[in-house]
PDB file of N, CA and C in Angstrom:
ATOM      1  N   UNK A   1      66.212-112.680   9.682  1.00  0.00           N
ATOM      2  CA  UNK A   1      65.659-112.323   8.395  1.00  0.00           C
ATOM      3  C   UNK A   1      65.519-110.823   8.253  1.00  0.00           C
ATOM      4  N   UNK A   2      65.427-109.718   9.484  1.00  0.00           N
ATOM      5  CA  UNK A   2      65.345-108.729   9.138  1.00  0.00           C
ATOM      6  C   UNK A   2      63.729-108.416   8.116  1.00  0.00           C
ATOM      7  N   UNK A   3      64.459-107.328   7.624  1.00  0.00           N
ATOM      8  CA  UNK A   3      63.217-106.947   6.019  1.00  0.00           C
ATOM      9  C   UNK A   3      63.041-107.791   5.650  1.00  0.00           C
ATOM     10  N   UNK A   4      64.256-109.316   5.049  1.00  0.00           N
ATOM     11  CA  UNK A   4      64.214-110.177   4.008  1.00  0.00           C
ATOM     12  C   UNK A   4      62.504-110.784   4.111  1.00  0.00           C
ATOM     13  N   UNK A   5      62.140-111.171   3.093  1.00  0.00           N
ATOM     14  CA  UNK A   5      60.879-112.075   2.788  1.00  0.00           C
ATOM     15  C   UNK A   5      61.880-113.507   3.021  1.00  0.00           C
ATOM     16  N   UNK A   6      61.393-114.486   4.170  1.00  0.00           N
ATOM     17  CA  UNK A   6      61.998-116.016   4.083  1.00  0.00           C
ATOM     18  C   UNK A   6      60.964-116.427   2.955  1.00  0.00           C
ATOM     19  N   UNK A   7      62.195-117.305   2.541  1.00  0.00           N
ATOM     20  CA  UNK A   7      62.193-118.363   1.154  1.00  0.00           C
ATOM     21  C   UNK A   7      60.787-119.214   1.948  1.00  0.00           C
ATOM     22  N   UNK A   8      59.915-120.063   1.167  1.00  0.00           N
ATOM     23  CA  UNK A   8      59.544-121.273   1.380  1.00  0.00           C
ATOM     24  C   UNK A   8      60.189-122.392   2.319  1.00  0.00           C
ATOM     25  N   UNK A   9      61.173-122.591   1.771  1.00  0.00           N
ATOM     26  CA  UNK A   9      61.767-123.873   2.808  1.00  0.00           C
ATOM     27  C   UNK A   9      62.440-122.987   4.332  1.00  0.00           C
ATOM     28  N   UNK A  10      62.053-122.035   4.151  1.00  0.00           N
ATOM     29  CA  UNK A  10      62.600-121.406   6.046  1.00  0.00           C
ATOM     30  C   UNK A  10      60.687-121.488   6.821  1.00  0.00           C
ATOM     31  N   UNK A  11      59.494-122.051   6.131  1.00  0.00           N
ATOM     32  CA  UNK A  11      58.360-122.160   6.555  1.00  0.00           C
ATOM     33  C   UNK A  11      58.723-122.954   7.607  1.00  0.00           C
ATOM     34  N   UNK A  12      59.167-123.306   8.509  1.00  0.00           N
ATOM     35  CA  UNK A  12      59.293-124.241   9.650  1.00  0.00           C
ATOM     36  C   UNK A  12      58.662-124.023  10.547  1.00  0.00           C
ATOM     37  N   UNK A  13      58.381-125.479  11.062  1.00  0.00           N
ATOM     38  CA  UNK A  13      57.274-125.267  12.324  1.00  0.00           C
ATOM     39  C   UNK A  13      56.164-125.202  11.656  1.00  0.00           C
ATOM     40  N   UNK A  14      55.549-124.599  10.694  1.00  0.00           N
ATOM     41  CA  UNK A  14      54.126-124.067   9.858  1.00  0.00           C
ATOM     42  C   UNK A  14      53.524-125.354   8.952  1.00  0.00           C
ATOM     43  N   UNK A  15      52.772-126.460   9.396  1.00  0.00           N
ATOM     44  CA  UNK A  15      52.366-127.565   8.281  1.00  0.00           C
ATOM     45  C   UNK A  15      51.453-126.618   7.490  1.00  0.00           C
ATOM     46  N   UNK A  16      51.273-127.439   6.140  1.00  0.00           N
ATOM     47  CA  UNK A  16      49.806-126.724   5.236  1.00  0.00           C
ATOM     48  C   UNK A  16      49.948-127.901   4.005  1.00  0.00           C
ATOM     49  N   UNK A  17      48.939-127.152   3.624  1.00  0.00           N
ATOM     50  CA  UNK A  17      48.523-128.280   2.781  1.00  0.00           C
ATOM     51  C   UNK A  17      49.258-128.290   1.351  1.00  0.00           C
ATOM     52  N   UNK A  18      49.654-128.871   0.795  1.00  0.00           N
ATOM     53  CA  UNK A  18      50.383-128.835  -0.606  1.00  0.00           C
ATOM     54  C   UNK A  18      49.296-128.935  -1.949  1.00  0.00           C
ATOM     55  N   UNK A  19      49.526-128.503  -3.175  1.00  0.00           N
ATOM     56  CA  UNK A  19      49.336-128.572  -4.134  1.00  0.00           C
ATOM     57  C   UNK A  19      48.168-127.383  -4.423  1.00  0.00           C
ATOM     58  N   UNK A  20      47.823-126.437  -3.533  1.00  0.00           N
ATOM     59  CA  UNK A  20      46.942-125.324  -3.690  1.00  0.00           C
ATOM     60  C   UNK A  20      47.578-124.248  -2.952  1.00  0.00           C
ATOM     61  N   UNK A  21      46.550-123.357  -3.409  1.00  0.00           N
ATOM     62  CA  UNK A  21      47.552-121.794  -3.355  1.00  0.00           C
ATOM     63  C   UNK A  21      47.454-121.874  -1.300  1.00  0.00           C
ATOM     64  N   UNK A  22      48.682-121.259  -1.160  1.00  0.00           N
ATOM     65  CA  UNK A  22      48.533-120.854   0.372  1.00  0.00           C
ATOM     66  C   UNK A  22      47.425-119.692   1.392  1.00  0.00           C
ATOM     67  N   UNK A  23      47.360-120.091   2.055  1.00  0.00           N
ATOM     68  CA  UNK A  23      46.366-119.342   3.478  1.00  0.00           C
ATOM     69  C   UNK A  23      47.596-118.349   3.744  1.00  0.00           C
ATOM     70  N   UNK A  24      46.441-117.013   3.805  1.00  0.00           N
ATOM     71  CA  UNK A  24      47.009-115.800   4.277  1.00  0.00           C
ATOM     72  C   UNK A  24      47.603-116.060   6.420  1.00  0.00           C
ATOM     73  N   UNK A  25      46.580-116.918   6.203  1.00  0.00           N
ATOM     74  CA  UNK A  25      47.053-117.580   7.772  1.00  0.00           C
ATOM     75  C   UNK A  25      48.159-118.698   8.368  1.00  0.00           C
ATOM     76  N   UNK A  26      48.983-118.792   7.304  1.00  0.00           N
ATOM     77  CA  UNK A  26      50.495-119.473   7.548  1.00  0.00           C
ATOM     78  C   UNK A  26      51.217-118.312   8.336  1.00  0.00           C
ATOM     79  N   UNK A  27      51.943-119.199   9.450  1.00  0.00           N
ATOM     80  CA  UNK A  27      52.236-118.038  10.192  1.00  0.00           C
ATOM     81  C   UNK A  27      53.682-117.455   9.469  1.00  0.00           C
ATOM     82  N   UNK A  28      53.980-117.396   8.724  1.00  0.00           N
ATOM     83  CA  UNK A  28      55.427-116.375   8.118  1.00  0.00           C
ATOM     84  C   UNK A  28      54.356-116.056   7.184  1.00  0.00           C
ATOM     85  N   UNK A  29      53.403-116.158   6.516  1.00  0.00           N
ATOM     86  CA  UNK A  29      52.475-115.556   5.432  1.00  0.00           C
ATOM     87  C   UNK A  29      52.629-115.433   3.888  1.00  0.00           C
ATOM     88  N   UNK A  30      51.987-115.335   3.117  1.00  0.00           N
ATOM     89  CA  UNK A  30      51.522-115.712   1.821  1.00  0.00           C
ATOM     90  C   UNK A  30      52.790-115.325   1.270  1.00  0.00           C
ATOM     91  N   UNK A  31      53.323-114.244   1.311  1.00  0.00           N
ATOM     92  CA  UNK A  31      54.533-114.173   0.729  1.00  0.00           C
ATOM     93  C   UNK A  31      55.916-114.665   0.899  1.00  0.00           C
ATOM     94  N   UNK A  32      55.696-115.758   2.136  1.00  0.00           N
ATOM     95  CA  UNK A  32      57.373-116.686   2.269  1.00  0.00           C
ATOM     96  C   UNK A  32      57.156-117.479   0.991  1.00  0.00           C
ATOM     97  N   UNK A  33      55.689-117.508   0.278  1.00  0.00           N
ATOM     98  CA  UNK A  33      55.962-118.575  -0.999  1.00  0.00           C
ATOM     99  C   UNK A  33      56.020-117.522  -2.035  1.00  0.00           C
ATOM    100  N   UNK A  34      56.457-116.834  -2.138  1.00  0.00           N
ATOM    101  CA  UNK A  34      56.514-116.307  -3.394  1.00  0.00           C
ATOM    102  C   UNK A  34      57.598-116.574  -4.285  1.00  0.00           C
ATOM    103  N   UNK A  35      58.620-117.603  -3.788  1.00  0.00           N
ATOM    104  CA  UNK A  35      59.646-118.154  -4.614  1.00  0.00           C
ATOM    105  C   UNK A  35      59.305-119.906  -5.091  1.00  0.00           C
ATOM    106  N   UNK A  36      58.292-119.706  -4.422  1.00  0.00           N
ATOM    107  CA  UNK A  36      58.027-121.382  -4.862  1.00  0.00           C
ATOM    108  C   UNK A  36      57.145-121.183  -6.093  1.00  0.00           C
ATOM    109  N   UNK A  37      57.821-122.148  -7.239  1.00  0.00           N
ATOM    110  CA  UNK A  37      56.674-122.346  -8.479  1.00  0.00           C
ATOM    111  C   UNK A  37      55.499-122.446  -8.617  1.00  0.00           C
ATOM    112  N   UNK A  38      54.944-123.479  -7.652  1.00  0.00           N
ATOM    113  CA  UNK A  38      53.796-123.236  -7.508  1.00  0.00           C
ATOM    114  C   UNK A  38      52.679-122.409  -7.428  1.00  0.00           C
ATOM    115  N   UNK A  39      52.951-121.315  -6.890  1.00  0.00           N
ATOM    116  CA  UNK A  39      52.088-119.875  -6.663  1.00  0.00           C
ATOM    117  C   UNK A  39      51.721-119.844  -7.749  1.00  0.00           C
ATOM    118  N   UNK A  40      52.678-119.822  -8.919  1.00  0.00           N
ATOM    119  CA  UNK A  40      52.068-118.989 -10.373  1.00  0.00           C
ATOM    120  C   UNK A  40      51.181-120.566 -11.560  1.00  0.00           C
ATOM    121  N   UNK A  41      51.553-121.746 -10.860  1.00  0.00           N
ATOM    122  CA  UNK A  41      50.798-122.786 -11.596  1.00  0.00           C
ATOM    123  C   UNK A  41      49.150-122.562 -11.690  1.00  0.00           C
ATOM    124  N   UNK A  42      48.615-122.917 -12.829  1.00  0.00           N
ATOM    125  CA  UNK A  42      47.394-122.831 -13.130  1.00  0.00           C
ATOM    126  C   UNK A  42      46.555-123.917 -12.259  1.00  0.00           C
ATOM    127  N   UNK A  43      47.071-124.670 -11.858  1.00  0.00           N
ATOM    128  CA  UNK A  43      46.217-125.621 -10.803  1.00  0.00           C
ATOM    129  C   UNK A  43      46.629-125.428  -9.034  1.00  0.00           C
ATOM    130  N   UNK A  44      47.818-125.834  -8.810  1.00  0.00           N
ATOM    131  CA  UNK A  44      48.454-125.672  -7.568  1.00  0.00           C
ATOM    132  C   UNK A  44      48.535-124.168  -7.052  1.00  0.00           C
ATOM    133  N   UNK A  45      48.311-123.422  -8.190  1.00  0.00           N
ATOM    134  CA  UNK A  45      48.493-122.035  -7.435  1.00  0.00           C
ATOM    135  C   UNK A  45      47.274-121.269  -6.868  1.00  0.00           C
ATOM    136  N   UNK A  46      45.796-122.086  -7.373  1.00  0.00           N
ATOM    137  CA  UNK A  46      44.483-121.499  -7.361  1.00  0.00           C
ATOM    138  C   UNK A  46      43.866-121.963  -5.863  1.00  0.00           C
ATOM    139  N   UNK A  47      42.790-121.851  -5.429  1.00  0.00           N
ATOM    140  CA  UNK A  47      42.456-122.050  -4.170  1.00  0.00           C
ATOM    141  C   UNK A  47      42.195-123.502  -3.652  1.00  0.00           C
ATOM    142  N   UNK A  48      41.623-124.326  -4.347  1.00  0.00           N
ATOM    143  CA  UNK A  48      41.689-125.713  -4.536  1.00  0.00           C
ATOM    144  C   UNK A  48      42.297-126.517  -4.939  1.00  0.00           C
ATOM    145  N   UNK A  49      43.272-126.159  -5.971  1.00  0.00           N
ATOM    146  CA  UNK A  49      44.362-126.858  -6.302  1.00  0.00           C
ATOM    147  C   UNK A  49      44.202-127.896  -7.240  1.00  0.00           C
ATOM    148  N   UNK A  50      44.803-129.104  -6.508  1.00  0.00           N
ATOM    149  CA  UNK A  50      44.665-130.141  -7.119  1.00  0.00           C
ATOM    150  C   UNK A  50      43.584-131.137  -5.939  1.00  0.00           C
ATOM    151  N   UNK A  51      42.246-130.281  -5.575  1.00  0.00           N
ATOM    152  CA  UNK A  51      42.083-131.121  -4.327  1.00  0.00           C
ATOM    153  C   UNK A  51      40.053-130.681  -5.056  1.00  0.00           C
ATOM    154  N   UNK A  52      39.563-131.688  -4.632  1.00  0.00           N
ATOM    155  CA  UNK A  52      37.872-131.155  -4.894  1.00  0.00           C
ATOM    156  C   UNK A  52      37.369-130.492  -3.632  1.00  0.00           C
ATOM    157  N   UNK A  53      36.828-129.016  -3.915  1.00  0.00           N
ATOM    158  CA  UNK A  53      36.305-128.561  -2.659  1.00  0.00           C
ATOM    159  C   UNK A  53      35.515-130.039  -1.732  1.00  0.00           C
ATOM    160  N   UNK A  54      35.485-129.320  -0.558  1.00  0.00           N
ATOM    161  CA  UNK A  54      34.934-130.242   0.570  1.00  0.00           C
ATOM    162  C   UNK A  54      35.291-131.759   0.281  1.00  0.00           C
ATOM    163  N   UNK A  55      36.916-132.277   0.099  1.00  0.00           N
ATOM    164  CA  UNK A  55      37.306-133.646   0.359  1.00  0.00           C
ATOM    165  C   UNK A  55      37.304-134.191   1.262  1.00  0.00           C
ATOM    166  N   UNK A  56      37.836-133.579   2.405  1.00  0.00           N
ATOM    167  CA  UNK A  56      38.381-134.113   3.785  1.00  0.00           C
ATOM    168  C   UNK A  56      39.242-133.733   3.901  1.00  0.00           C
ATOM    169  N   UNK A  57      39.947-133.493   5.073  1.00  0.00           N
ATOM    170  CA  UNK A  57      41.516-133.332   5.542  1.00  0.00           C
ATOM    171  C   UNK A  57      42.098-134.750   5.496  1.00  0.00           C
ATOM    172  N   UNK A  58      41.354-135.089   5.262  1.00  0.00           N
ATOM    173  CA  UNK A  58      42.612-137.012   5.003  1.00  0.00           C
ATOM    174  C   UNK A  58      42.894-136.796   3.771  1.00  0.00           C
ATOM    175  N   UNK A  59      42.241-136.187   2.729  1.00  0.00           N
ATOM    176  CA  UNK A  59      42.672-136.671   1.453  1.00  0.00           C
ATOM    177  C   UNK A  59      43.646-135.101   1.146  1.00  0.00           C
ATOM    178  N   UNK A  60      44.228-134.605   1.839  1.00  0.00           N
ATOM    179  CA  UNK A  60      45.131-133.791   1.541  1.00  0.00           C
ATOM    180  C   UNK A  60      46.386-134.082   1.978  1.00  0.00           C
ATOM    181  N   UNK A  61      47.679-133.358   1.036  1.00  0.00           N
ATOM    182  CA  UNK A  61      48.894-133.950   0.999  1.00  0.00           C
ATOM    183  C   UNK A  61      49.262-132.544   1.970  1.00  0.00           C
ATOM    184  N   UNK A  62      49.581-132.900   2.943  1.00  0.00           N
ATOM    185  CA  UNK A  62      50.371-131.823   4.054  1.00  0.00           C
ATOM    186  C   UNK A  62      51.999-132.090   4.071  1.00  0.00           C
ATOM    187  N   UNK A  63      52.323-130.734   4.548  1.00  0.00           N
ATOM    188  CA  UNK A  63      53.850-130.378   4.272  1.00  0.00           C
ATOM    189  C   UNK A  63      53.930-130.796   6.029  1.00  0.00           C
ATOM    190  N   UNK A  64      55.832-131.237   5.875  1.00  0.00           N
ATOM    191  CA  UNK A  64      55.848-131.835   7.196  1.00  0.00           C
ATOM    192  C   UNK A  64      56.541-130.471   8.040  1.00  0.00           C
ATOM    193  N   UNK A  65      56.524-129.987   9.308  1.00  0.00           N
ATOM    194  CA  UNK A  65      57.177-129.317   9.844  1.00  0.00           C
ATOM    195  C   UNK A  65      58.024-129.766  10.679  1.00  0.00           C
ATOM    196  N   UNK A  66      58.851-129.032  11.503  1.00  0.00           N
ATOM    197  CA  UNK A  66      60.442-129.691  11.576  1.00  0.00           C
ATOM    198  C   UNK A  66      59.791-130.218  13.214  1.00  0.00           C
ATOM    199  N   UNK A  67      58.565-130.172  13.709  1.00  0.00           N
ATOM    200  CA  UNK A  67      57.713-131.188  14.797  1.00  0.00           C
ATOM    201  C   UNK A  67      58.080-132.368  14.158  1.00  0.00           C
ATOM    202  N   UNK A  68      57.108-132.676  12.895  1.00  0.00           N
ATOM    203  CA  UNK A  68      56.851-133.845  12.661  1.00  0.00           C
ATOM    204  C   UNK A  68      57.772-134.501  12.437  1.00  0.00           C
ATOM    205  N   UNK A  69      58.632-133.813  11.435  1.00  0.00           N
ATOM    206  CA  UNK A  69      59.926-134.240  11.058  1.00  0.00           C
ATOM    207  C   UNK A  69      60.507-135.084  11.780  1.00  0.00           C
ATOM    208  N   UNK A  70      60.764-134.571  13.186  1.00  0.00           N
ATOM    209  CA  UNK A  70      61.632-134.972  13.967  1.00  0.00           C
ATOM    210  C   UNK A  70      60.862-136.336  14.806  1.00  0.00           C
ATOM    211  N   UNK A  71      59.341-136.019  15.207  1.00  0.00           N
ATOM    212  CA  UNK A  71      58.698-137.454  15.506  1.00  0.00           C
ATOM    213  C   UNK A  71      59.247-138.362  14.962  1.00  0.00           C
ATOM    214  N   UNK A  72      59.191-138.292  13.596  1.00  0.00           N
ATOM    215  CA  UNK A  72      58.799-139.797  12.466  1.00  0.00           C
ATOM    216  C   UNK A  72      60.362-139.917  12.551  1.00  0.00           C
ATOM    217  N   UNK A  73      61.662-138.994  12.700  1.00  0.00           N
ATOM    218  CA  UNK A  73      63.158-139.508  13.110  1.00  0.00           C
ATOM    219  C   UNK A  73      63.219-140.448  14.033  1.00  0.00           C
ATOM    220  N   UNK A  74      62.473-140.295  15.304  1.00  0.00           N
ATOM    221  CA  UNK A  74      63.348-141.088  16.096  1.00  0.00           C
ATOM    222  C   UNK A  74      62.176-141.729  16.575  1.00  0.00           C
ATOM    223  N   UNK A  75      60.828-142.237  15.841  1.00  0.00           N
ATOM    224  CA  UNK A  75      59.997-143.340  16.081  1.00  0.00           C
ATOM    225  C   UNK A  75      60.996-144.539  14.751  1.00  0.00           C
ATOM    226  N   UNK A  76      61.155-143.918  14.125  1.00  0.00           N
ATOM    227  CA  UNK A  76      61.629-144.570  12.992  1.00  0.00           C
ATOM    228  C   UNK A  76      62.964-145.303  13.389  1.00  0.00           C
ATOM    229  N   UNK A  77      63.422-144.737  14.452  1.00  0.00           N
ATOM    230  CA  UNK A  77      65.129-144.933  14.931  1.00  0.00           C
ATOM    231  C   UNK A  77      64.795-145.807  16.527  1.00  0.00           C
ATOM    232  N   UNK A  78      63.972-146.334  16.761  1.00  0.00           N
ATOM    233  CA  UNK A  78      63.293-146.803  17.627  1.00  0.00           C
ATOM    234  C   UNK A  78      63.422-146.029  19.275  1.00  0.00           C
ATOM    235  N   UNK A  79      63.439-144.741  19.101  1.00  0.00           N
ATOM    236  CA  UNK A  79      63.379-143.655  20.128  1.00  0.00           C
ATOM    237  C   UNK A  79      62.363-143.754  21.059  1.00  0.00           C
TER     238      UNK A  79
END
């Protein structure tokens, strides 16, 4: 990547939570999303999102990283 800012979908390895604005603590950082729509949405882009402060971590929609990814491949493939 050099200088380049990575896109969103090069976030690999990094889970987080979907539908609210991102943590300065994603490890490629706040600005690998700056091509994703979301950032600038009036709900998904704000700190809570689409989520009520203090829900739980169960009731959040997490992004999969290419770990999980690959678990749920080959549990799924009877690995």
């Amino acid at each position: 990547a050099g200088e380049d800012i990575l896109e969103q979908w090069a976030v690999v390895g990094d889970t987080f939570p979907v539908g609210c604005a991102p943590e300065e603590a994603c490890v490629f950082g706040r600005e690998s999303f700056n091509e994703n729509p979301d950032v600038d949405h009036p709900v998904y882009g704000s700190k809570h999102g689409m989520y009520q402060p203090g829900c739980g971590i169960s009731n959040l929609t997490m992004s999969w990283g290419h770990d999980e990814y690959m678990y749920w491949v080959l549990k799924e493939n009877g690995c």
